[in-house]
C-alpha atoms as a PDB file:
ATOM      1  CA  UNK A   1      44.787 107.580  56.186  1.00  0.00           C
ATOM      2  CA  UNK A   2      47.341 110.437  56.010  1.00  0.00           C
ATOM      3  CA  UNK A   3      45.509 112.188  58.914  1.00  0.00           C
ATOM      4  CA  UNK A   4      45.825 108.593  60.992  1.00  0.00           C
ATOM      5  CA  UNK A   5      49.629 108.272  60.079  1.00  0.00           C
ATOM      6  CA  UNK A   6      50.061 112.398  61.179  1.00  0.00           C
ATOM      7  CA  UNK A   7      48.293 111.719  64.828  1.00  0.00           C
ATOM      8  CA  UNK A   8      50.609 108.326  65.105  1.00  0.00           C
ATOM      9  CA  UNK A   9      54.008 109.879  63.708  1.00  0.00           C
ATOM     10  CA  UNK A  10      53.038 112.629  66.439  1.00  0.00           C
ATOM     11  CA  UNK A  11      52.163 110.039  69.142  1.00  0.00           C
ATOM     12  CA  UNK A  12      55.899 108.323  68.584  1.00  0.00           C
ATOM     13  CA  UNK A  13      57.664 111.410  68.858  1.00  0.00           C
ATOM     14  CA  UNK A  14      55.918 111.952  72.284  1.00  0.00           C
ATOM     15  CA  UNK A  15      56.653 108.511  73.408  1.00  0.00           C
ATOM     16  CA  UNK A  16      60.573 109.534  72.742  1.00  0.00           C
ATOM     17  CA  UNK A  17      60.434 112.461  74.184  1.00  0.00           C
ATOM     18  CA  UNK A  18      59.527 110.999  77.135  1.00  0.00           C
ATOM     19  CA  UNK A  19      61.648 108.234  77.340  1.00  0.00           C
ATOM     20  CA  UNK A  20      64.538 110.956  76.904  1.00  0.00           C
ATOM     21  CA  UNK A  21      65.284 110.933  72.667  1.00  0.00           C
ATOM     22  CA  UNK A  22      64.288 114.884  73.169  1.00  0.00           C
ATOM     23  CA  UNK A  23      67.338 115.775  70.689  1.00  0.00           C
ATOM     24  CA  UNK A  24      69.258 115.140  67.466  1.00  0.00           C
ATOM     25  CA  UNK A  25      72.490 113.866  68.139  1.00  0.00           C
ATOM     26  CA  UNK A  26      73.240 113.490  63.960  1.00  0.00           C
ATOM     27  CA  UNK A  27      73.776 115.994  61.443  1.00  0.00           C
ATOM     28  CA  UNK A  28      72.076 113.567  59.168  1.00  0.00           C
ATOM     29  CA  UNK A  29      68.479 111.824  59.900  1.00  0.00           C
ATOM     30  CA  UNK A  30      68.461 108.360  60.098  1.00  0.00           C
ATOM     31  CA  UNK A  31      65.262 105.909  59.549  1.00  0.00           C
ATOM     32  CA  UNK A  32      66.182 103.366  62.032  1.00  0.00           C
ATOM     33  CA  UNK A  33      63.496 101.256  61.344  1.00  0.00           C
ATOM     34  CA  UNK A  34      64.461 100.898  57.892  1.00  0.00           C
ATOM     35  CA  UNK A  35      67.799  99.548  59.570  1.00  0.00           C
ATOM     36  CA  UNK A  36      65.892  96.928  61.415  1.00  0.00           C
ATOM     37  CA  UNK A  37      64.420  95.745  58.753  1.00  0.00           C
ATOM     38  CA  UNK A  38      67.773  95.477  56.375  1.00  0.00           C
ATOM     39  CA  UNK A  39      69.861  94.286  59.208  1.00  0.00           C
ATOM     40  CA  UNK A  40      67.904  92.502  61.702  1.00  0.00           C
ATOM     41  CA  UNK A  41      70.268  92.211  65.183  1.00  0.00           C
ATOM     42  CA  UNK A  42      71.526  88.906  66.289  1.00  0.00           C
ATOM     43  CA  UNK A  43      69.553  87.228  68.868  1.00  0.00           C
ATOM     44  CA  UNK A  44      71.080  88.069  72.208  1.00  0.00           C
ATOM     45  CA  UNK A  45      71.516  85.269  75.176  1.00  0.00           C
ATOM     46  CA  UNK A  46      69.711  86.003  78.223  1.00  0.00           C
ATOM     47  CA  UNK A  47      71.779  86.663  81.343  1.00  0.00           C
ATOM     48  CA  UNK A  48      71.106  87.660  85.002  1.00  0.00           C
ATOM     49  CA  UNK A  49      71.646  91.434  85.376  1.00  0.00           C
ATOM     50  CA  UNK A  50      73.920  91.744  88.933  1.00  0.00           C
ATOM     51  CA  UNK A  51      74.918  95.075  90.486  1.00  0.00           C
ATOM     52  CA  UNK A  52      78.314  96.292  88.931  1.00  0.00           C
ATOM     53  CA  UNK A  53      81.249  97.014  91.493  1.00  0.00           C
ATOM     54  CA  UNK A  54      82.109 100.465  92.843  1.00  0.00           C
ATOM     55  CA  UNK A  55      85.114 100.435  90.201  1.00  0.00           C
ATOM     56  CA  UNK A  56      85.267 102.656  86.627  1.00  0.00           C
ATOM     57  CA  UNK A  57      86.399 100.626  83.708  1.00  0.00           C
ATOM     58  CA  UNK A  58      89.953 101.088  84.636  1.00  0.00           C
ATOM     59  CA  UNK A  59      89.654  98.785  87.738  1.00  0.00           C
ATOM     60  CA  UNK A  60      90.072 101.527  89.997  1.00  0.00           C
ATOM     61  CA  UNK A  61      88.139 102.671  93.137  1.00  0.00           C
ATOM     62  CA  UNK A  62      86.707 105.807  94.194  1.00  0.00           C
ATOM     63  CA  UNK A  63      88.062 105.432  97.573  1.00  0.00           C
ATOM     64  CA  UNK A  64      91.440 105.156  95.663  1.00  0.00           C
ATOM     65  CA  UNK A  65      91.057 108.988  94.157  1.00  0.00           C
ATOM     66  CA  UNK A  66      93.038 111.396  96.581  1.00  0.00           C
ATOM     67  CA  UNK A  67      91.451 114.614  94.738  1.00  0.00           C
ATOM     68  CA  UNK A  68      87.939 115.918  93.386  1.00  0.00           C
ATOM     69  CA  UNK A  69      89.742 115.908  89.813  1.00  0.00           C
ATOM     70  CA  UNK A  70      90.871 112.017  90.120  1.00  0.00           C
ATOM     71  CA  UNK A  71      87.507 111.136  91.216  1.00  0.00           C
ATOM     72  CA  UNK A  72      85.963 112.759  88.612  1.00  0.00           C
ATOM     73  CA  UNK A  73      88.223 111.086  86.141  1.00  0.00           C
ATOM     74  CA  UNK A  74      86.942 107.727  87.800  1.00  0.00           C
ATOM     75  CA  UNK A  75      83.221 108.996  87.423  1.00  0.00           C
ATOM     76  CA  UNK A  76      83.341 109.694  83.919  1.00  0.00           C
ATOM     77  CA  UNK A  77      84.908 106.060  83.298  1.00  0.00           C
ATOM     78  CA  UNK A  78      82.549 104.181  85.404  1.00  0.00           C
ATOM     79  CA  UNK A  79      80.614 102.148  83.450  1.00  0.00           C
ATOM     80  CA  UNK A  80      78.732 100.463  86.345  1.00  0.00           C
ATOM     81  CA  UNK A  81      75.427 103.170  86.313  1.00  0.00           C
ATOM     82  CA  UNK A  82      72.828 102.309  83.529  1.00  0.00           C
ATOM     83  CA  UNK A  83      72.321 106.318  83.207  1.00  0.00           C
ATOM     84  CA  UNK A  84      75.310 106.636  81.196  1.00  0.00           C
ATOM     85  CA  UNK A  85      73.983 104.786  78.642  1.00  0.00           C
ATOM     86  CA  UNK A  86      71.307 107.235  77.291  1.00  0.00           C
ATOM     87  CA  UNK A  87      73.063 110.519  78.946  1.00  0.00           C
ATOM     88  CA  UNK A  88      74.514 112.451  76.719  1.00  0.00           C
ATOM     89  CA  UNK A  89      77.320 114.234  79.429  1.00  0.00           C
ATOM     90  CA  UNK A  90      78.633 113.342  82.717  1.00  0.00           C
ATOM     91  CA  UNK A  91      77.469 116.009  84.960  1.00  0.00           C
ATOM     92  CA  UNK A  92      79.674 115.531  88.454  1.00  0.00           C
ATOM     93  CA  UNK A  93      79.880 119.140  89.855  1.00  0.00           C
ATOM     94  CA  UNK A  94      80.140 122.895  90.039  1.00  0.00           C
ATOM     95  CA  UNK A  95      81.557 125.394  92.181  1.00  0.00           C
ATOM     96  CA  UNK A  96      84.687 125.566  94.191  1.00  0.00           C
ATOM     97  CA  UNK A  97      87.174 123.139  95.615  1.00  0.00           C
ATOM     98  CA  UNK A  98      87.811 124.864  98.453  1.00  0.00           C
ATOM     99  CA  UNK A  99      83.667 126.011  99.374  1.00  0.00           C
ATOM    100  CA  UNK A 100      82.774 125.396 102.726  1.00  0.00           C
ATOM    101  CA  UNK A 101      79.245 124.673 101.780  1.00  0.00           C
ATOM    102  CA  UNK A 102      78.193 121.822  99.743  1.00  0.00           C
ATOM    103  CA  UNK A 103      74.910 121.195  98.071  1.00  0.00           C
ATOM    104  CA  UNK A 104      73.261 118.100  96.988  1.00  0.00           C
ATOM    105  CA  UNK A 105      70.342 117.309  94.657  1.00  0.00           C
ATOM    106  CA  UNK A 106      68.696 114.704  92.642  1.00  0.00           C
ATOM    107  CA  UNK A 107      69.593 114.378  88.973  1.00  0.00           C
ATOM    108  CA  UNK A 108      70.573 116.517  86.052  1.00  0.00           C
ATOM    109  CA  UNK A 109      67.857 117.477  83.549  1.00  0.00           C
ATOM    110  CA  UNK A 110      68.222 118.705  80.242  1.00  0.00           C
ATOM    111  CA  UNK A 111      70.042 121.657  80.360  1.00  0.00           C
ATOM    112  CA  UNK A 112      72.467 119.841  82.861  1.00  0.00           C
ATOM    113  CA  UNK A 113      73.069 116.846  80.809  1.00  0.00           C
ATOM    114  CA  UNK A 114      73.467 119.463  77.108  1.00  0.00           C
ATOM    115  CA  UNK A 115      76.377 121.794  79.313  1.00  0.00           C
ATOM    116  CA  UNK A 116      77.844 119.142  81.505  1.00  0.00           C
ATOM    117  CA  UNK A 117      76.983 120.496  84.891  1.00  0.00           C
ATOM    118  CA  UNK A 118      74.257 120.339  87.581  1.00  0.00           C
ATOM    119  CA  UNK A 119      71.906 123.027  88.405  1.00  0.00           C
ATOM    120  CA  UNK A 120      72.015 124.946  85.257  1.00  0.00           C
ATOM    121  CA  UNK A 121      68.633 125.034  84.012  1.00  0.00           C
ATOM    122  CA  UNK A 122      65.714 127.354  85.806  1.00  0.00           C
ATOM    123  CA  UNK A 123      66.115 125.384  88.576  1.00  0.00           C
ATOM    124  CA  UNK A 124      69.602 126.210  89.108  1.00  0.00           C
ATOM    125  CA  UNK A 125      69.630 129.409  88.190  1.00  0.00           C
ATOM    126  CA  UNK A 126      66.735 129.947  90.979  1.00  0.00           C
ATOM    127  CA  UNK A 127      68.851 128.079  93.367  1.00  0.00           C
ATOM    128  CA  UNK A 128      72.173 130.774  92.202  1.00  0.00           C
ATOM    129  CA  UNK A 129      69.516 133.377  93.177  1.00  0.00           C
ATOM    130  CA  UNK A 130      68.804 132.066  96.760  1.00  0.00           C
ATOM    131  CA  UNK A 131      72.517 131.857  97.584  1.00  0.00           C
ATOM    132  CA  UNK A 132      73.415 135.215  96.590  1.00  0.00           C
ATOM    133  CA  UNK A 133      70.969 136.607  98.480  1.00  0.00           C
ATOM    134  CA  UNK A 134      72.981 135.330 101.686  1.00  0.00           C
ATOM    135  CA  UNK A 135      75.615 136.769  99.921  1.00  0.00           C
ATOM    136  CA  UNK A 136      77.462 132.823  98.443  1.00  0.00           C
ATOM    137  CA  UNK A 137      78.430 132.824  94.699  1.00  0.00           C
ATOM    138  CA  UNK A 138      79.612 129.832  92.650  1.00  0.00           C
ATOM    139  CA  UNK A 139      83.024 130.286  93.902  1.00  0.00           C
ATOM    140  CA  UNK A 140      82.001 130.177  97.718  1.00  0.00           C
ATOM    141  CA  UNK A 141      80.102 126.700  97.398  1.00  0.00           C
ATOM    142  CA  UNK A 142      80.102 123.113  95.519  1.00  0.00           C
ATOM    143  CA  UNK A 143      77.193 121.528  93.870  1.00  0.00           C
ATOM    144  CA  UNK A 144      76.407 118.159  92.870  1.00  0.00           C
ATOM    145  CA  UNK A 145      73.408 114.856  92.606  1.00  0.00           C
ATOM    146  CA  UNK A 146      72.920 111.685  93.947  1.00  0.00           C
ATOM    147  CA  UNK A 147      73.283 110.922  90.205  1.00  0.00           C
ATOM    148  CA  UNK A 148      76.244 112.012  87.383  1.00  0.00           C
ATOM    149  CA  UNK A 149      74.096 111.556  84.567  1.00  0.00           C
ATOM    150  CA  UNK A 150      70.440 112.621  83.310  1.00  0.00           C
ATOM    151  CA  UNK A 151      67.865 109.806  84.220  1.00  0.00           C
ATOM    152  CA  UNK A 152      65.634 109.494  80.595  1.00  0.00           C
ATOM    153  CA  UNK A 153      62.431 111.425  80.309  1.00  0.00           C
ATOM    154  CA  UNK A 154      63.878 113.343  83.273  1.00  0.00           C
ATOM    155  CA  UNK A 155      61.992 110.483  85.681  1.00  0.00           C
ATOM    156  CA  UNK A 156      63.155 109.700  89.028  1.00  0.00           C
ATOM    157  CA  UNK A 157      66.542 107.524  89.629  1.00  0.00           C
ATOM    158  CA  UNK A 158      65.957 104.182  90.633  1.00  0.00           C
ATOM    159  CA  UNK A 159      67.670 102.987  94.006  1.00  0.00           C
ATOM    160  CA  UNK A 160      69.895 100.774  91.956  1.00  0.00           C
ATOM    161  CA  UNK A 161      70.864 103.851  90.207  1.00  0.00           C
ATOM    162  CA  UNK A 162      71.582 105.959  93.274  1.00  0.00           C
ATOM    163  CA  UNK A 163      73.465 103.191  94.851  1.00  0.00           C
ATOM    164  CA  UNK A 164      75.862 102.614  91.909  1.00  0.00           C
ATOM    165  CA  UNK A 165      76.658 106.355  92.241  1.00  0.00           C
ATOM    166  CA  UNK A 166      76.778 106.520  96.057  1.00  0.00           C
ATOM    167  CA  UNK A 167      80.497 105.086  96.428  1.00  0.00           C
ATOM    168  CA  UNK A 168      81.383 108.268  94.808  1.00  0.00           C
ATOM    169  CA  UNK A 169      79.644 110.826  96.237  1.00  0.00           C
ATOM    170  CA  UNK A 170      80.522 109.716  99.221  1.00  0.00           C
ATOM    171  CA  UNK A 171      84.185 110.317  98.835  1.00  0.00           C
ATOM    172  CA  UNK A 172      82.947 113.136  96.658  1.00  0.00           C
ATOM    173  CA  UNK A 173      82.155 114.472 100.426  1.00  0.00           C
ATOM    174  CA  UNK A 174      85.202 112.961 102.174  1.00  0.00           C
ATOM    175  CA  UNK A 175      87.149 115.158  99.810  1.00  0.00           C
ATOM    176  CA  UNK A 176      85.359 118.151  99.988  1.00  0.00           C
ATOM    177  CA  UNK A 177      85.301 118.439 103.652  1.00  0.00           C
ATOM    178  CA  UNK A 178      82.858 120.844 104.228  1.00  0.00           C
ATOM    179  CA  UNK A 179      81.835 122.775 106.859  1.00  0.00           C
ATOM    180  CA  UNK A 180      77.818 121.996 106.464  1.00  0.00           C
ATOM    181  CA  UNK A 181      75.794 119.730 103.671  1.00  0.00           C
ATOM    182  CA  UNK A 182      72.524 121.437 101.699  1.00  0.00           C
ATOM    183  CA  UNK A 183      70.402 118.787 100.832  1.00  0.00           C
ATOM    184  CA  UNK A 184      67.902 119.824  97.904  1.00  0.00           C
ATOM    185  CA  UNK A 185      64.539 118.287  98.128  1.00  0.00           C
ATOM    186  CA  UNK A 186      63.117 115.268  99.807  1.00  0.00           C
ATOM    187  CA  UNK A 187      64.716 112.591  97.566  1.00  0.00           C
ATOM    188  CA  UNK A 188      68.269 113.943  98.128  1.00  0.00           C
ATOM    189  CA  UNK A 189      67.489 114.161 102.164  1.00  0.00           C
ATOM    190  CA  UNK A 190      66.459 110.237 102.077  1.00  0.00           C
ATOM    191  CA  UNK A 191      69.592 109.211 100.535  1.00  0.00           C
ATOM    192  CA  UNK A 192      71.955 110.783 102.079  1.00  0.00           C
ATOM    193  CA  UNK A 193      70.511 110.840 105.510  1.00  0.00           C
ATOM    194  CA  UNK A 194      68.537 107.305 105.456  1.00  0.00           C
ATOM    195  CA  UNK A 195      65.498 108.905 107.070  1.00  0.00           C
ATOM    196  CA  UNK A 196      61.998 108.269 106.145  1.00  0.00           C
ATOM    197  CA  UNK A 197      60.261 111.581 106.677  1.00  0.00           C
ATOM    198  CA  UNK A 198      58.772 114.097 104.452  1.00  0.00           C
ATOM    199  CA  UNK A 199      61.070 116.657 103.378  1.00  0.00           C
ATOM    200  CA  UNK A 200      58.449 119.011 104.853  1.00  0.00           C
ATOM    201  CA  UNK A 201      58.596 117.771 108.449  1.00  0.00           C
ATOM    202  CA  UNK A 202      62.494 117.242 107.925  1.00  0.00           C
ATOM    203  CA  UNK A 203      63.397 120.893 106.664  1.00  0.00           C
ATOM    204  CA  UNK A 204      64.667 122.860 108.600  1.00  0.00           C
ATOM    205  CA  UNK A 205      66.485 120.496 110.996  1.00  0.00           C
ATOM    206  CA  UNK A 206      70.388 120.571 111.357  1.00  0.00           C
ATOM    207  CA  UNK A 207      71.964 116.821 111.483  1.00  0.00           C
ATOM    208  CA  UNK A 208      74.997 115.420 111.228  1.00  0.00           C
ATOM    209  CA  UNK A 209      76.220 113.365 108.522  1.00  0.00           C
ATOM    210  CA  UNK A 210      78.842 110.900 109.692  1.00  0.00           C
ATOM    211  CA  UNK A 211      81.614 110.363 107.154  1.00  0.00           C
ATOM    212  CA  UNK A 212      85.523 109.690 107.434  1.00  0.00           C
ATOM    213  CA  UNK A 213      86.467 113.354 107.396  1.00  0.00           C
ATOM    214  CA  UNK A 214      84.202 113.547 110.348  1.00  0.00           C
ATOM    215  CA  UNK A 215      81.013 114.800 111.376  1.00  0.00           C
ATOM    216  CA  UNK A 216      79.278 117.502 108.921  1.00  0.00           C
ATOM    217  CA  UNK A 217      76.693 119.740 109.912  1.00  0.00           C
ATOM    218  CA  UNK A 218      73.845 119.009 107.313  1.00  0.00           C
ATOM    219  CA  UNK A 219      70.224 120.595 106.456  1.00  0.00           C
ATOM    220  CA  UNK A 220      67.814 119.572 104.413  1.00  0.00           C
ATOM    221  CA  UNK A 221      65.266 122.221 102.212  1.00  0.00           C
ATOM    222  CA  UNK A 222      63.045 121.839  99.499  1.00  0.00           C
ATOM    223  CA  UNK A 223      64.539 121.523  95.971  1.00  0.00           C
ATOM    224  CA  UNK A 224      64.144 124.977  93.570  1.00  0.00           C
ATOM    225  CA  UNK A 225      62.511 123.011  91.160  1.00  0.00           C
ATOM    226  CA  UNK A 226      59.668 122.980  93.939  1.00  0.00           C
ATOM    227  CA  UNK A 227      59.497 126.631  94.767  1.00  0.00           C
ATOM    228  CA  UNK A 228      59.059 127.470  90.505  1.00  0.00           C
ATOM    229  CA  UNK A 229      56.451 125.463  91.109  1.00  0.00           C
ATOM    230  CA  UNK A 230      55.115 126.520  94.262  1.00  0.00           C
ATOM    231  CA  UNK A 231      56.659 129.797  94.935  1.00  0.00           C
ATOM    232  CA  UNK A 232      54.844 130.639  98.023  1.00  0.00           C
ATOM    233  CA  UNK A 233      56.638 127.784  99.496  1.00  0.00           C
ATOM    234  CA  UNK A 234      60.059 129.706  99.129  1.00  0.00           C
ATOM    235  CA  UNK A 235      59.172 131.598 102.830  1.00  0.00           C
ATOM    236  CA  UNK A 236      60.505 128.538 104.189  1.00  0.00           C
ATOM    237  CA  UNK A 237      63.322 128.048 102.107  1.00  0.00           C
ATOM    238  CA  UNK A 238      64.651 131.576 102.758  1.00  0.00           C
ATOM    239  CA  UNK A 239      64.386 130.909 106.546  1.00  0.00           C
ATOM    240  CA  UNK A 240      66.671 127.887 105.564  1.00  0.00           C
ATOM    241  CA  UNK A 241      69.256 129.955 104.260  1.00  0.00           C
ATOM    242  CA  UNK A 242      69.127 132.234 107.000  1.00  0.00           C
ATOM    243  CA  UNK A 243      70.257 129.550 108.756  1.00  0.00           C
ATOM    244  CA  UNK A 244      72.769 127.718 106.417  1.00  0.00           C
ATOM    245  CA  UNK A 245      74.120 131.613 106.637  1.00  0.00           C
ATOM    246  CA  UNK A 246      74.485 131.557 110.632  1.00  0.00           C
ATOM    247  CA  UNK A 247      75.897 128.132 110.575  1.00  0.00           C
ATOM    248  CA  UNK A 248      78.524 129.426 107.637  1.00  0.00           C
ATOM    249  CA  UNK A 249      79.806 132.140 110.048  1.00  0.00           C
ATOM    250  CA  UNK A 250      80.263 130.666 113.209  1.00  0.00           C
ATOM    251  CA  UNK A 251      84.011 130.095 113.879  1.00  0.00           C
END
């Protein structure tokens, strides 16, 4: 029996793992089953679930935030993303306010959602890697996600998800201004973009991404969680940074 109750105490801990409970967030431990059971909740009334607004908490919009900072404010009081709910930070951006080159990914992990930023973990510090080789630090670019906050389990964002985020990141851009857009991986390229294609057959390509700042120069290349993963993929990566490079120094 105590083997049995070892195999299924190890079996629950997977299961919240993997629906994102990977942490302590108490100094204390706390059997909340034994809570259940002494305070059972109140039976809730059903309701339809409808898309929240664009607007944080506050009632404000992001088109309404005339700086990176003020929209970032707005992000962090947005309550209209079902993300924040089991994220532990809001991870909106890193890198300068002034880069000429901004790049785009998914969703935070772990290490993103402990520290607060994107692309911190392997995956970013791989990606740090590429762009110094073609000689771009922190300070020289601006990264961000589709998504502020860490999806649970680390599982894809649902299009509900990305949509209640993509008010923002649009003006995220609008701000910005850059000069050319890095898309990171296929799921990044399909949002932003609207295409269809494989992030293979659409690597590689320069298009434009239309926004009220103007046109911006954008390509899209596989995401550095890919290349630790496949490394001998990172041939064509490096051939995209050659030319996010040559696009970076025309005048």
């Amino acid at each position: 029996m105590a083997v049995s109750q070892e195999k299924a105490a190890q079996a629950l801990l997977l299961w919240y793992e993997a629906m994102g409970a990977d942490e302590a967030i108490g100094e204390a431990p706390l059997d909340c089953f034994a809570v259940a059971a002494a305070q059972p909740p109140a039976p809730r009334p059903i309701a339809r679930v409808r898309p929240a607004p664009a607007r944080s908490s506050s009632g404000a919009r992001p088109g309404e935030a005339s700086t990176l900072a003020e929209l970032e404010a707005l992000a962090g009081s947005f309550d209209g993303c079902a993300l924040k709910r089991t994220a532990k930070s809001l991870c909106f951006a890193r890198g300068s306010h002034a880069a000429r080159l901004m790049l785009i990914g998914e969703a935070p992990g772990r290490d993103e959602d402990l520290r607060g930023k994107p692309f911190v973990g392997r995956a970013g510090q791989l990606l740090d890697r590429m762009l110094a080789a073609i000689g771009l630090t922190e300070e020289h670019v601006y990264i961000t996600n589709t998504v502020y906050w860490r999806p649970p389990g680390n599982r894809t964002p649902t299009p509900e998800e990305v949509e209640a985020c993509a008010p923002f990141l649009a003006r995220q851009i609008e701000l910005l201004a850059p000069q050319a857009l890095l898309l990171l991986g296929g799921a990044a390229a399909k949002n932003i973009l609207g295409v269809t294609e494989g992030i293979m057959r659409l690597r590689g390509k320069w298009l434009n991404y239309a926004c009220a700042s103007g046109s911006i120069a954008t390509l899209a290349t596989l995401h550095p969680a890919y290349l630790l993963r496949n490394p001998e993929a990172k041939r064509y990566a490096w051939r995209d940074l050659l030319s996010v490079k040559a696009a970076l120094e025309k005048p």
